[in-house]
C-alpha atoms as a PDB file:
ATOM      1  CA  UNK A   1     176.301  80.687 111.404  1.00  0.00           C
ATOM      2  CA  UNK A   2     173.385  78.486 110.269  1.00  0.00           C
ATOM      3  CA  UNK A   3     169.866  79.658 109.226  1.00  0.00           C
ATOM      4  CA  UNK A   4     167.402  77.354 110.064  1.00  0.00           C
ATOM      5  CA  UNK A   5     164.962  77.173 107.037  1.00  0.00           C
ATOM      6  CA  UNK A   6     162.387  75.717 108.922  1.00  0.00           C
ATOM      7  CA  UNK A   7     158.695  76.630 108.632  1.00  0.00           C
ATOM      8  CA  UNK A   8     156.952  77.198 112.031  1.00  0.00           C
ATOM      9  CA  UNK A   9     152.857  76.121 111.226  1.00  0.00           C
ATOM     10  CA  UNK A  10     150.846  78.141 113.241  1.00  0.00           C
ATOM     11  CA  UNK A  11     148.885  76.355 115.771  1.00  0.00           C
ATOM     12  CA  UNK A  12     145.167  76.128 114.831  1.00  0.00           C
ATOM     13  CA  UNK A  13     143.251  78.769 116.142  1.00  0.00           C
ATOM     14  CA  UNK A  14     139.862  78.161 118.161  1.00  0.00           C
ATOM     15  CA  UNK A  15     136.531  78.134 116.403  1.00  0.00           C
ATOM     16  CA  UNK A  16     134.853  81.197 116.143  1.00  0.00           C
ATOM     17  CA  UNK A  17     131.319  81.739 114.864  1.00  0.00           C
ATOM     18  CA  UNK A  18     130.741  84.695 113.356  1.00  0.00           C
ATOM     19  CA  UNK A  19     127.014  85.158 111.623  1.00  0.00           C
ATOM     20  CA  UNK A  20     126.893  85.932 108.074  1.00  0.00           C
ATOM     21  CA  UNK A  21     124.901  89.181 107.493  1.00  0.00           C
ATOM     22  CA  UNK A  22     121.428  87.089 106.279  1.00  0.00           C
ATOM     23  CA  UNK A  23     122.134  85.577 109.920  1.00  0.00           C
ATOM     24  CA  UNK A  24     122.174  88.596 111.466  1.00  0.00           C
ATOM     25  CA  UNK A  25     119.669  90.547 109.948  1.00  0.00           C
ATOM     26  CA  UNK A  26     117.232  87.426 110.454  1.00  0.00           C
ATOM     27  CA  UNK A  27     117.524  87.263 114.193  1.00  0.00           C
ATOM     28  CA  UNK A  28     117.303  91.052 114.544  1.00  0.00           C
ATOM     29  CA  UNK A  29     114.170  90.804 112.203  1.00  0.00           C
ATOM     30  CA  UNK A  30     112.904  88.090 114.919  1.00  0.00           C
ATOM     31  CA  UNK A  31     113.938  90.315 117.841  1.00  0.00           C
ATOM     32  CA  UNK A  32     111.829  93.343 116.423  1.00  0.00           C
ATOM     33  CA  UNK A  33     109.008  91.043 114.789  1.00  0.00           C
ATOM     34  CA  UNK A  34     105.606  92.359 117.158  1.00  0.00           C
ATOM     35  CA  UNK A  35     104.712  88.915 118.994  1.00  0.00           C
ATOM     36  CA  UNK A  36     101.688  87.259 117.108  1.00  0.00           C
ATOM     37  CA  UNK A  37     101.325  89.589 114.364  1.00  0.00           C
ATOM     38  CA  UNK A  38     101.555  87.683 110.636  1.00  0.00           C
ATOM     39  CA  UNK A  39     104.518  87.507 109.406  1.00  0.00           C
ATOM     40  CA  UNK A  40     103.549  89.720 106.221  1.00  0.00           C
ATOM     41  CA  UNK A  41     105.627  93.454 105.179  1.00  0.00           C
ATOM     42  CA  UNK A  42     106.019  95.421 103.436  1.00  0.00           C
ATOM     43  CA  UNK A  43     109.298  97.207 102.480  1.00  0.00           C
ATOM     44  CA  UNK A  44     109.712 101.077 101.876  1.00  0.00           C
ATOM     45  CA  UNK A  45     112.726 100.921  98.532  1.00  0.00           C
ATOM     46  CA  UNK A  46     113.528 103.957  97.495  1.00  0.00           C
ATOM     47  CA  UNK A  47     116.208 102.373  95.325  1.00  0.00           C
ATOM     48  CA  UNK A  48     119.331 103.421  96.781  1.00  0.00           C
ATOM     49  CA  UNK A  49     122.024 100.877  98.542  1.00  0.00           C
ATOM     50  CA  UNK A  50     120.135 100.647 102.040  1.00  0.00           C
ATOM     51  CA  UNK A  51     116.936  99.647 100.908  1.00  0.00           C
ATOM     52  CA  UNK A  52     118.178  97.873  97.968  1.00  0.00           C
ATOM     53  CA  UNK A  53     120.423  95.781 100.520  1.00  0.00           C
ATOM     54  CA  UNK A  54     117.041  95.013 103.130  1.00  0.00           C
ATOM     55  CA  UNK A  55     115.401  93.679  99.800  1.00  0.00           C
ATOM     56  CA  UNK A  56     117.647  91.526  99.020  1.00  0.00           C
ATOM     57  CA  UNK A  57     118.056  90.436 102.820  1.00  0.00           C
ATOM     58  CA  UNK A  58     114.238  90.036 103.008  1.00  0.00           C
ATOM     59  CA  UNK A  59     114.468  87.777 100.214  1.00  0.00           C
ATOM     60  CA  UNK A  60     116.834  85.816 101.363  1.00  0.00           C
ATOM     61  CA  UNK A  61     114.733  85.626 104.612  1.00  0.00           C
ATOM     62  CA  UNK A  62     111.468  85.353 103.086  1.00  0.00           C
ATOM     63  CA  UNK A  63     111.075  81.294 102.672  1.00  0.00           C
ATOM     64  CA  UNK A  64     111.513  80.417 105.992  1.00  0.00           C
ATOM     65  CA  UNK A  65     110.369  83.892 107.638  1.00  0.00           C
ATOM     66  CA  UNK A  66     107.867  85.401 105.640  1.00  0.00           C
ATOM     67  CA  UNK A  67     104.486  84.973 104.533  1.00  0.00           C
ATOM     68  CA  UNK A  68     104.118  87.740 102.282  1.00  0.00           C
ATOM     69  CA  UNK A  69     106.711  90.398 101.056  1.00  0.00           C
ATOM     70  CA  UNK A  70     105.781  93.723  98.858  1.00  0.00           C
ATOM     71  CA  UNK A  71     107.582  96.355  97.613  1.00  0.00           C
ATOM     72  CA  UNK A  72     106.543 100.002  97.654  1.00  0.00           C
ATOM     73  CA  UNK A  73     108.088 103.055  96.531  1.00  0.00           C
ATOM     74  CA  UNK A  74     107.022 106.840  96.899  1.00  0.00           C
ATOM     75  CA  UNK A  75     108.169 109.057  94.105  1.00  0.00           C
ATOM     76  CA  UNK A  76     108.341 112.738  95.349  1.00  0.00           C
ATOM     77  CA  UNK A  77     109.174 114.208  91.751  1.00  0.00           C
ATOM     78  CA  UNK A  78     111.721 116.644  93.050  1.00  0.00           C
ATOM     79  CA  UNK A  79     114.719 115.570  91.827  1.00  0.00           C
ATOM     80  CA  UNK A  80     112.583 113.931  88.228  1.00  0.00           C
ATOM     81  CA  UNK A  81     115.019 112.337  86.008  1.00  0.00           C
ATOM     82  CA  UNK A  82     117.514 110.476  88.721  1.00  0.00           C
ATOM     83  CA  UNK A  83     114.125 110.138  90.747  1.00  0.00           C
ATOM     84  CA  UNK A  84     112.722 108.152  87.814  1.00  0.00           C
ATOM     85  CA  UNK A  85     115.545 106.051  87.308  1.00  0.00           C
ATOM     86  CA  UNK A  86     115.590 105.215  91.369  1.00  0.00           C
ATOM     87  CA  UNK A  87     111.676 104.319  90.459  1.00  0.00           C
ATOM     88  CA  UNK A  88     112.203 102.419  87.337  1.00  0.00           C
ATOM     89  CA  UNK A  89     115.385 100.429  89.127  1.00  0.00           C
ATOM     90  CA  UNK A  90     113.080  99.278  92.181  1.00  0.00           C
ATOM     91  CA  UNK A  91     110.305  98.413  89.633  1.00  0.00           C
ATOM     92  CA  UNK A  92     112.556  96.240  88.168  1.00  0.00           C
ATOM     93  CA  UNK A  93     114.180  94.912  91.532  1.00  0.00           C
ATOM     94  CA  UNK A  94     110.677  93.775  92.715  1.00  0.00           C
ATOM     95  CA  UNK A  95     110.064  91.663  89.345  1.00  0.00           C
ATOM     96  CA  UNK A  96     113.698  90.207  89.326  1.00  0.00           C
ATOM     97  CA  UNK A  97     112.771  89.435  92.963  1.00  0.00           C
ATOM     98  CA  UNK A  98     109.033  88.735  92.339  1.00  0.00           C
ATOM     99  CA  UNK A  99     107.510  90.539  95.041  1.00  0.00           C
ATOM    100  CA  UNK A 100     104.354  92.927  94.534  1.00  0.00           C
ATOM    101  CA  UNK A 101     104.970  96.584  93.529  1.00  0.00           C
ATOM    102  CA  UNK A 102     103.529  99.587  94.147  1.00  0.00           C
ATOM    103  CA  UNK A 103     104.485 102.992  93.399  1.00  0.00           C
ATOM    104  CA  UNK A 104     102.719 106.084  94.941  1.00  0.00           C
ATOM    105  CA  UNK A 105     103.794 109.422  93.106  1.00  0.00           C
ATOM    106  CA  UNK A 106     103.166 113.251  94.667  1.00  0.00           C
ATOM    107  CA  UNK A 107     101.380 115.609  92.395  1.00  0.00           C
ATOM    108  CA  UNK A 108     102.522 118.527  92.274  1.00  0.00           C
ATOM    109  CA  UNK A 109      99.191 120.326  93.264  1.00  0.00           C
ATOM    110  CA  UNK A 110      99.532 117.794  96.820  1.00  0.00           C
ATOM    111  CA  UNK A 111     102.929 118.794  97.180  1.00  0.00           C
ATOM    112  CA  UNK A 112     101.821 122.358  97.023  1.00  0.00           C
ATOM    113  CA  UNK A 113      99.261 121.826  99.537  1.00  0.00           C
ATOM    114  CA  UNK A 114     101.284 119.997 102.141  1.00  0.00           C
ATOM    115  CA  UNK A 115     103.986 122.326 101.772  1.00  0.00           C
ATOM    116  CA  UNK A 116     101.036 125.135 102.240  1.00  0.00           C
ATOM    117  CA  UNK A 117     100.478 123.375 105.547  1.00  0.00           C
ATOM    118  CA  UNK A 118     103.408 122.049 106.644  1.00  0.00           C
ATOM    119  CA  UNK A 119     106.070 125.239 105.483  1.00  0.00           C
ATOM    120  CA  UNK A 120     108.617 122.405 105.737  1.00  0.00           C
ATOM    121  CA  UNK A 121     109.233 120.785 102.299  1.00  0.00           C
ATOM    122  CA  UNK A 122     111.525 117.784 103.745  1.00  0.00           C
ATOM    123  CA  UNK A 123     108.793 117.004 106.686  1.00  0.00           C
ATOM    124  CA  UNK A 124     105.486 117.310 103.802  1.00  0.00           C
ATOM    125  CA  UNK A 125     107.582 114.655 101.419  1.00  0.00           C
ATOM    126  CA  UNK A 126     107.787 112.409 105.019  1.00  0.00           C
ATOM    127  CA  UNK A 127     104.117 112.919 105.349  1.00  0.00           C
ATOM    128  CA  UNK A 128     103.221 112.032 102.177  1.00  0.00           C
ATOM    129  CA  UNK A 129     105.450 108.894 102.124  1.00  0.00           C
ATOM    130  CA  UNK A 130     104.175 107.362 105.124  1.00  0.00           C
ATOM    131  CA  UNK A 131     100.448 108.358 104.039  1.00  0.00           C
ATOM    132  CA  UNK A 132     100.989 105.909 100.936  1.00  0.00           C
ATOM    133  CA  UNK A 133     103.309 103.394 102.745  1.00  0.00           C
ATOM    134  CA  UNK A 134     100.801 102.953 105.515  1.00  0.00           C
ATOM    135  CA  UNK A 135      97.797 103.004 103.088  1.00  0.00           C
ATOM    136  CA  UNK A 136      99.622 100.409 100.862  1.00  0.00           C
ATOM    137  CA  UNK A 137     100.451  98.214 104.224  1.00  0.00           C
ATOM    138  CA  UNK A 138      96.817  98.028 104.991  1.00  0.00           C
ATOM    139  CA  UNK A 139      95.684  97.159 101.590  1.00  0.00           C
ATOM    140  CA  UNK A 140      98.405  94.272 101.171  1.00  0.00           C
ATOM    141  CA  UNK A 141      97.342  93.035 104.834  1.00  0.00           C
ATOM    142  CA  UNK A 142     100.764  93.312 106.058  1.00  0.00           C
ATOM    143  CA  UNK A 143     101.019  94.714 109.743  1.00  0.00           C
ATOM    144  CA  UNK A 144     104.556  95.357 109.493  1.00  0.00           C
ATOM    145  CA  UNK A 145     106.760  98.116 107.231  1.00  0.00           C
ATOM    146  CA  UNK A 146     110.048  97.698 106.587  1.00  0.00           C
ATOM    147  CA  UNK A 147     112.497 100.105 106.294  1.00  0.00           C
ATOM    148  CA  UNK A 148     116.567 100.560 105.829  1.00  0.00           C
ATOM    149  CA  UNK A 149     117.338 103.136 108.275  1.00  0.00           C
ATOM    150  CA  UNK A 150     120.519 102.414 109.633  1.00  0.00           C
ATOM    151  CA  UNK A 151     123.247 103.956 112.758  1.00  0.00           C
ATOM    152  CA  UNK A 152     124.556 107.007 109.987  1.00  0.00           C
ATOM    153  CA  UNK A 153     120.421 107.951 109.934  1.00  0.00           C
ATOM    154  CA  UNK A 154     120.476 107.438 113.735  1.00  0.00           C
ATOM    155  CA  UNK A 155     123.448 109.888 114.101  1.00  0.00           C
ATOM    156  CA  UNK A 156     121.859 112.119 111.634  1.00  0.00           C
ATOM    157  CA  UNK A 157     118.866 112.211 113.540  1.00  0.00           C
ATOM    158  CA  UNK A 158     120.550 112.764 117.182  1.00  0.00           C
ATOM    159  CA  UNK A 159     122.625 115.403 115.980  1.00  0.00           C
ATOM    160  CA  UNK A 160     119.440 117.483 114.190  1.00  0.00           C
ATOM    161  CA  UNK A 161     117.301 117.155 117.200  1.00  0.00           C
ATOM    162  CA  UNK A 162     120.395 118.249 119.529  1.00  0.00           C
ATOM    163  CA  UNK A 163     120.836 121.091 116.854  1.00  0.00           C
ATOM    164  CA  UNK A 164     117.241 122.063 117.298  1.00  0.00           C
ATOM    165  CA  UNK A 165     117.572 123.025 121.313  1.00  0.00           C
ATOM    166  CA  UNK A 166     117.659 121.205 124.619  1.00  0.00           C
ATOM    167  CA  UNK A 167     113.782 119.919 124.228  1.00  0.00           C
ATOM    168  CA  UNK A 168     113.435 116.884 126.078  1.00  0.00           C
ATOM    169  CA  UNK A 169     113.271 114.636 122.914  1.00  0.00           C
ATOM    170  CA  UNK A 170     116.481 115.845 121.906  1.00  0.00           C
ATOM    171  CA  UNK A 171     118.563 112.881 122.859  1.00  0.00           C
ATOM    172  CA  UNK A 172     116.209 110.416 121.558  1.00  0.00           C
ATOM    173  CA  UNK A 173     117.120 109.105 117.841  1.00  0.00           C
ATOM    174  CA  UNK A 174     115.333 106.773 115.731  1.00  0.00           C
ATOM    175  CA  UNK A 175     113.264 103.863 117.152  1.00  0.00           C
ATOM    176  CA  UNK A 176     113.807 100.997 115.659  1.00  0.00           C
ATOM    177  CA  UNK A 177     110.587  99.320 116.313  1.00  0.00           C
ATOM    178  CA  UNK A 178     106.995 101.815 116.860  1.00  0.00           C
ATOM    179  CA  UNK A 179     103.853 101.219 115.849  1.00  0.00           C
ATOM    180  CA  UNK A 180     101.850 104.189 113.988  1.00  0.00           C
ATOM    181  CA  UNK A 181      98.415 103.919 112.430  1.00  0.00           C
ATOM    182  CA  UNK A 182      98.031 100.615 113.427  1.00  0.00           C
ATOM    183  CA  UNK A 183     101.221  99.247 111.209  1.00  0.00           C
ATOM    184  CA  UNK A 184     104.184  98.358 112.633  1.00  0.00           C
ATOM    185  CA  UNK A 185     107.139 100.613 111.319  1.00  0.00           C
ATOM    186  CA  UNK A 186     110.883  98.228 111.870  1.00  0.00           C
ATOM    187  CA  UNK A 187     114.246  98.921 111.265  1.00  0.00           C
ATOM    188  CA  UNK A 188     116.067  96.183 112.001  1.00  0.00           C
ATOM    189  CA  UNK A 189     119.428  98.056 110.301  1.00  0.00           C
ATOM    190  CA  UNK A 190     119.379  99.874 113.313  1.00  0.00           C
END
């Protein structure tokens, strides 16, 4: 018996275009982008891997897409140390990526008072977050905010609204594109 020892080549497969993730998150960026608004953001980093990855996808966007491009980060100084180091790593992100900074902090004497009012500590931090995001938005000019939710925030956010009772928001999850106070809030992870 012989054994042929011949090597079959596979036949070239067709083309296929797949976009690289820059690609990807550009287009979706254009998709959400609020016809005829500037083309200025700012982006919410809180220094973990989702907003540390729209960063650095903004950046690579921001020479033929932006105008402008900030950074801000809210420090809610309830977990201190490891929330430092998140603050100190996006305040050094921003300058490695020379964009603008800004860092809002919660005093503890707000975070009383919101808490006061709100009796829900996780929906008072929100609050207070998108008081300085929005307030840092306006005073950078930039009509858009950027943030990194993604589809494990959307399921998050389906699954505690379904938890909460049969309301009729319950099936609806996070929008990736709504305009509050006048600022545009995207999520173009989503």
């Amino acid at each position: 018996m012989t054994v042929s020892t011949t090597l079959m080549m596979p036949q070239k497969s067709p083309t296929c275009s797949v976009p690289t993730i820059r690609e990807a998150f550009a287009s979706r960026l254009g998709d959400l982008w609020p016809e005829g608004a500037p083309h200025r953001a700012l982006l919410a980093v809180s220094g973990g891997a989702d907003s540390t990855a729209i960063a650095l996808l903004a950046k690579g966007s921001d020479s033929s897409f932006f105008e402008h491009l900030a950074m801000a980060h809210f420090h809610h100084h309830l977990r201190e140390e490891e929330a430092e180091r998140d603050a100190e790593f996006v305040k050094d992100l921003s300058k490695e990526l020379q964009f603008p900074y800004f860092r809002g902090d919660w005093s503890p004497g707000e975070r009383r008072e919101n808490h006061r009012v709100d009796r829900n500590l996780q929906a008072a931090a929100r609050k207070a977050r998108y008081d300085f995001l929005f307030e840092t938005a306006k005073s950078q000019d930039c009509p858009v905010l950027l943030t990194a939710h993604h589809a494990r925030d959307q399921v998050e956010t389906l699954l505690h609204n379904l938890s909460r009772g049969g309301r009729s928001g319950a099936f609806q999850g996070i929008r990736p594109r709504i305009r509050r106070e006048g600022i545009w809030i995207l999520r173009p992870l989503l």
